[in-house]
Protein backbone atom coordinates (compact mmCIF):
# COMPACT_ATOMS: atom_id res chain seq x y z
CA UNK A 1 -2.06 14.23 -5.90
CA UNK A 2 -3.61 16.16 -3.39
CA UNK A 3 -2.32 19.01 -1.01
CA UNK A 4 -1.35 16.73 2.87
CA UNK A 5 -0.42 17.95 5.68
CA UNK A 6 2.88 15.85 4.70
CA UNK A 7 2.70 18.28 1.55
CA UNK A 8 3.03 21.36 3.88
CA UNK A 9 5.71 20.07 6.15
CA UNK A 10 7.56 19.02 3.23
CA UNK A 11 7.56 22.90 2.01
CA UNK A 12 11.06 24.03 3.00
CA UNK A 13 10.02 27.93 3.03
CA UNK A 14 6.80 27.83 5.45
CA UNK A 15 9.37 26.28 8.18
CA UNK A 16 6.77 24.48 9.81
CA UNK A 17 7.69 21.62 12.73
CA UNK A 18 5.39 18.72 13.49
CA UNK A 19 4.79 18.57 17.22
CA UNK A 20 3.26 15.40 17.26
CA UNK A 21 4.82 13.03 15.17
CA UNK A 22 1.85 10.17 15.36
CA UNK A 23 -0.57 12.76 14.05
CA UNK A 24 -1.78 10.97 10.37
CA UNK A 25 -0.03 13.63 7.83
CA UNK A 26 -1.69 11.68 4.79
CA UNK A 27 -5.12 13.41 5.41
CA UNK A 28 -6.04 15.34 2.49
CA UNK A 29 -6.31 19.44 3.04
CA UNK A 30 -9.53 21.38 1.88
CA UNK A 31 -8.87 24.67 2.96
CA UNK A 32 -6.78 26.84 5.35
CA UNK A 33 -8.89 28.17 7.67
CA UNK A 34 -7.66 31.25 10.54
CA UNK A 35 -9.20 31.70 13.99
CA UNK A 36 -9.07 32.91 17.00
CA UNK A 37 -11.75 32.22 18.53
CA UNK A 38 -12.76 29.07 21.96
CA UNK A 39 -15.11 27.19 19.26
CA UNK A 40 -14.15 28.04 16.00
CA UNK A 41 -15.96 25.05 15.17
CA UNK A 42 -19.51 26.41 13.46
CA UNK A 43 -16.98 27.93 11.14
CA UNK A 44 -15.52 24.57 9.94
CA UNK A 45 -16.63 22.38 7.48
CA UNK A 46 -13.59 19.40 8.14
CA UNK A 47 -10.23 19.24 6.39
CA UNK A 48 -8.77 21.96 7.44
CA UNK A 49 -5.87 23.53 8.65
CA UNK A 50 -6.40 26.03 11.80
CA UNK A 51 -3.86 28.40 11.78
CA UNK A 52 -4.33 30.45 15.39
CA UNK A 53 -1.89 32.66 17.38
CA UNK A 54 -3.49 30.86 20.43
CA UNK A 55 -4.92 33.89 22.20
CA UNK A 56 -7.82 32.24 23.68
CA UNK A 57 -5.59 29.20 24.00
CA UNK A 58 -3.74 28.95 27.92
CA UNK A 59 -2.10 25.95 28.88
CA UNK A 60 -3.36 25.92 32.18
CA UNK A 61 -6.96 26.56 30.74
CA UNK A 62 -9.21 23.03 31.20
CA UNK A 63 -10.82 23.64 28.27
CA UNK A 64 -7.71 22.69 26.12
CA UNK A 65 -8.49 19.30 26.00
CA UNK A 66 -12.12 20.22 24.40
CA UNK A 67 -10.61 22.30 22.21
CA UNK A 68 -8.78 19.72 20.36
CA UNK A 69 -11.30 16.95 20.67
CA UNK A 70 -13.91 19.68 19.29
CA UNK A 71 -11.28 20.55 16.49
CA UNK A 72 -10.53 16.92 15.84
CA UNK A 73 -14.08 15.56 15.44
CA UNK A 74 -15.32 18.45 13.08
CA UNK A 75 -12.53 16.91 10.79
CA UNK A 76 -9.49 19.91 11.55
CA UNK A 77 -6.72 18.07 9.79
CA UNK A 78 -3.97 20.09 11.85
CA UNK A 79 -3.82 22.72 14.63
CA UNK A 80 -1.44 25.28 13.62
CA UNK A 81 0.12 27.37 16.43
CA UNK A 82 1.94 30.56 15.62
CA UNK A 83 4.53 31.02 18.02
CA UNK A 84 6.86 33.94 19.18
CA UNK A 85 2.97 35.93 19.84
CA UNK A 86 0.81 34.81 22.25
CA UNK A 87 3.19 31.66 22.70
CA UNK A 88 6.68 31.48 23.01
CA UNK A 89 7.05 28.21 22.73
CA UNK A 90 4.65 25.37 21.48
CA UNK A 91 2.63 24.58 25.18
CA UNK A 92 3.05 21.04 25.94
CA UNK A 93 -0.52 21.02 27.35
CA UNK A 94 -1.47 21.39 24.16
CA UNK A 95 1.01 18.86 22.24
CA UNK A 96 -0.57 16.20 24.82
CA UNK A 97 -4.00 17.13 23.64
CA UNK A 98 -3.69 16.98 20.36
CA UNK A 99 -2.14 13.44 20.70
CA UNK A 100 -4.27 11.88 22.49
CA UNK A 101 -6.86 12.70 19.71
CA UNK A 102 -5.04 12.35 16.57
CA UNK A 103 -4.75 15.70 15.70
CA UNK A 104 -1.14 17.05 13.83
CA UNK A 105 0.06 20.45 15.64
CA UNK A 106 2.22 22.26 13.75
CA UNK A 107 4.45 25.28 14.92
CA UNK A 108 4.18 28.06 12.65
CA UNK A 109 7.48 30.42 13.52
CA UNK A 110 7.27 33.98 13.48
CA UNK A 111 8.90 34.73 10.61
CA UNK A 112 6.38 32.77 8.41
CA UNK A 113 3.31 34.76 8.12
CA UNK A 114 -0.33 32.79 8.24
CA UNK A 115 -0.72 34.00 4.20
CA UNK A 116 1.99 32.11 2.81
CA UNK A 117 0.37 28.98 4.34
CA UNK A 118 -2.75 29.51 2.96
CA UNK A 119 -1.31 30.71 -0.64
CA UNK A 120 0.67 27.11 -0.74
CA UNK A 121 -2.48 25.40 0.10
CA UNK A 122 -4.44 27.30 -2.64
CA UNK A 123 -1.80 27.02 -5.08
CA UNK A 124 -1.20 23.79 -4.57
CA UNK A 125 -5.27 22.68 -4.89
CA UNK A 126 -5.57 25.37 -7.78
CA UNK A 127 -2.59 23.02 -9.81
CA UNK A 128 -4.23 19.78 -8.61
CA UNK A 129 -7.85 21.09 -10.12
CA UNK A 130 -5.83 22.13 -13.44
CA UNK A 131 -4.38 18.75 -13.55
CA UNK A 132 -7.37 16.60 -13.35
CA UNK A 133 -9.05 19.74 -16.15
CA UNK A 134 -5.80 19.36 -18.09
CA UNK A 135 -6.09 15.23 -18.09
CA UNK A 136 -9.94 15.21 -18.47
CA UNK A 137 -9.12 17.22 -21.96
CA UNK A 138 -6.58 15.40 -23.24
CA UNK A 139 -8.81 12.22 -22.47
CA UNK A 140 -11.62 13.86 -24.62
CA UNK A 141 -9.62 14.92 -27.26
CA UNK A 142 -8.43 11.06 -27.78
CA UNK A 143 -12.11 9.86 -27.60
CA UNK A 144 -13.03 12.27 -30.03
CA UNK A 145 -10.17 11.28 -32.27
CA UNK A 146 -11.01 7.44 -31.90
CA UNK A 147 -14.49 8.43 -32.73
CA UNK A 148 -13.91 9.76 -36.26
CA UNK A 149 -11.25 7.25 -37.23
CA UNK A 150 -12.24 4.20 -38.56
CA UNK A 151 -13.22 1.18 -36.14
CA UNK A 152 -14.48 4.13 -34.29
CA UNK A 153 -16.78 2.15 -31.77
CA UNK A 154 -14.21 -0.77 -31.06
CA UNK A 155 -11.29 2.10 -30.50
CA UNK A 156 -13.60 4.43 -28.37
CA UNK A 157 -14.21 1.60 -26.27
CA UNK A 158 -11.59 0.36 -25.94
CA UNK A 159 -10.07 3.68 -24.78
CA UNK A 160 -12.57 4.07 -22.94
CA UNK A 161 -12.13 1.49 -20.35
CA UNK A 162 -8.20 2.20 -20.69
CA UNK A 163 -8.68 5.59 -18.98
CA UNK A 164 -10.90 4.30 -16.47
CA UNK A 165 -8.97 1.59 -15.49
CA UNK A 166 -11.95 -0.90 -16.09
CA UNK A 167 -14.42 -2.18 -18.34
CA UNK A 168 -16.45 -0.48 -20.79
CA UNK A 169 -19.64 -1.82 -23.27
CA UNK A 170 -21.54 -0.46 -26.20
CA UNK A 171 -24.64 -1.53 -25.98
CA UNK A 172 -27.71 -1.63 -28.66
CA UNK A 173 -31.03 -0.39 -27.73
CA UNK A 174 -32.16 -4.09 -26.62
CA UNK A 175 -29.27 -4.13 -24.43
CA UNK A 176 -26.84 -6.40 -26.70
CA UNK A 177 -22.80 -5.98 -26.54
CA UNK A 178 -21.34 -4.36 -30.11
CA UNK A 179 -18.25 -3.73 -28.66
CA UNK A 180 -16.56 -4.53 -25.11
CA UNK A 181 -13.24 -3.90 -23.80
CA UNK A 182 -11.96 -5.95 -22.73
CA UNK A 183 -13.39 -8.79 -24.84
CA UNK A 184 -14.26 -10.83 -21.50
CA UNK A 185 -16.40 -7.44 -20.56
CA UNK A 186 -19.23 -9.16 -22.75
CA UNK A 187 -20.19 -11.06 -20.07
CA UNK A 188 -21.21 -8.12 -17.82
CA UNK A 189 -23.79 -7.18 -20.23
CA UNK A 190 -26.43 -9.65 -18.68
CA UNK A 191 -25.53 -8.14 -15.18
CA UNK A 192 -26.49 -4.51 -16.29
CA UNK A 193 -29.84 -5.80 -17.99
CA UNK A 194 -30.64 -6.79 -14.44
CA UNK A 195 -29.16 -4.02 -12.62
């Protein structure tokens, strides 16, 4: 499953408080990312979280609006604003501009530190990686054990397409079907000799 923003607000111990609540919190994170500066875009590669202290960041500054819309179409996932610093509060200048383009603000309190955001986000992506290492070997490990039991070709097939949710063929060299799972998967075998 992989790390949200959803995934972040929904850790009790980072304390962190959606500002605007319309903001898509399904969007998968890539990395946590920490800036300070007016265009910390060039730095951003999209999916991220920006955590900031907001000291370039005034509420009367123009430029807010720019900020976001520069933050939100480089692919920022969520703005997150450390407060009790620079801020006192979360500026509703800024709330407004992250609405109108999409983008999740989040208000990071004082008492959570920027590092224990970005350690939940790595651990987090470090346990999804494991899981889809830890279910690619077990996969293997049951192919390899269809493969030297007997009806090895029908079984690995058949396994096969189990584990990827579809179809699977074995094919000879001229392109004829030895083995298909699911049976009806025969049929395919003239659309890949064409393909």
């Amino acid at each position: 499953m992989p790390v949200t923003v959803a995934t972040l607000l929904g850790t009790a111990s980072l304390e962190l408080t959606l500002h605007t609540p319309t903001a898509d919190v399904d969007r998968p994170v890539s990395w946590v990312h920490v800036s300070e500066l007016a265009d910390p875009t060039p730095f951003l590669e999209g999916g991220e979280v920006l955590l900031t202290t907001g000291l370039t960041l005034a509420p009367e500054d123009p430029q807010l609006p720019d900020y976001v819309r520069r933050l939100a179409e480089t692919g920022v996932v969520a703005l997150g604003l450390g407060t009790g610093l620079s801020h006192p509060r979360m500026p509703d200048e800024l709330v407004a501009a992250a609405d109108a383009q999409g983008l999740a603000i989040l208000e990071v309190p004082r008492q959570t530190p920027f590092i224990a955001i970005s350690r939940a986000v790595s651990a987090a992506l470090a346990a999804e990686e494991y899981a889809a290492v830890a279910r690619t070997s077990a996969v293997q490990q049951e192919l390899t054990r269809a493969a030297v039991a007997s009806g090895a070709p029908a079984a690995v097939v058949d396994r096969l397409a189990r584990h990827l949710g579809g179809w699977a063929l074995l094919l000879d060299a001229a392109g004829t079907p030895l083995e298909a799972a699911p049976r009806s998967a025969r049929a395919r075998a003239g659309d890949l000799a064409t393909a």
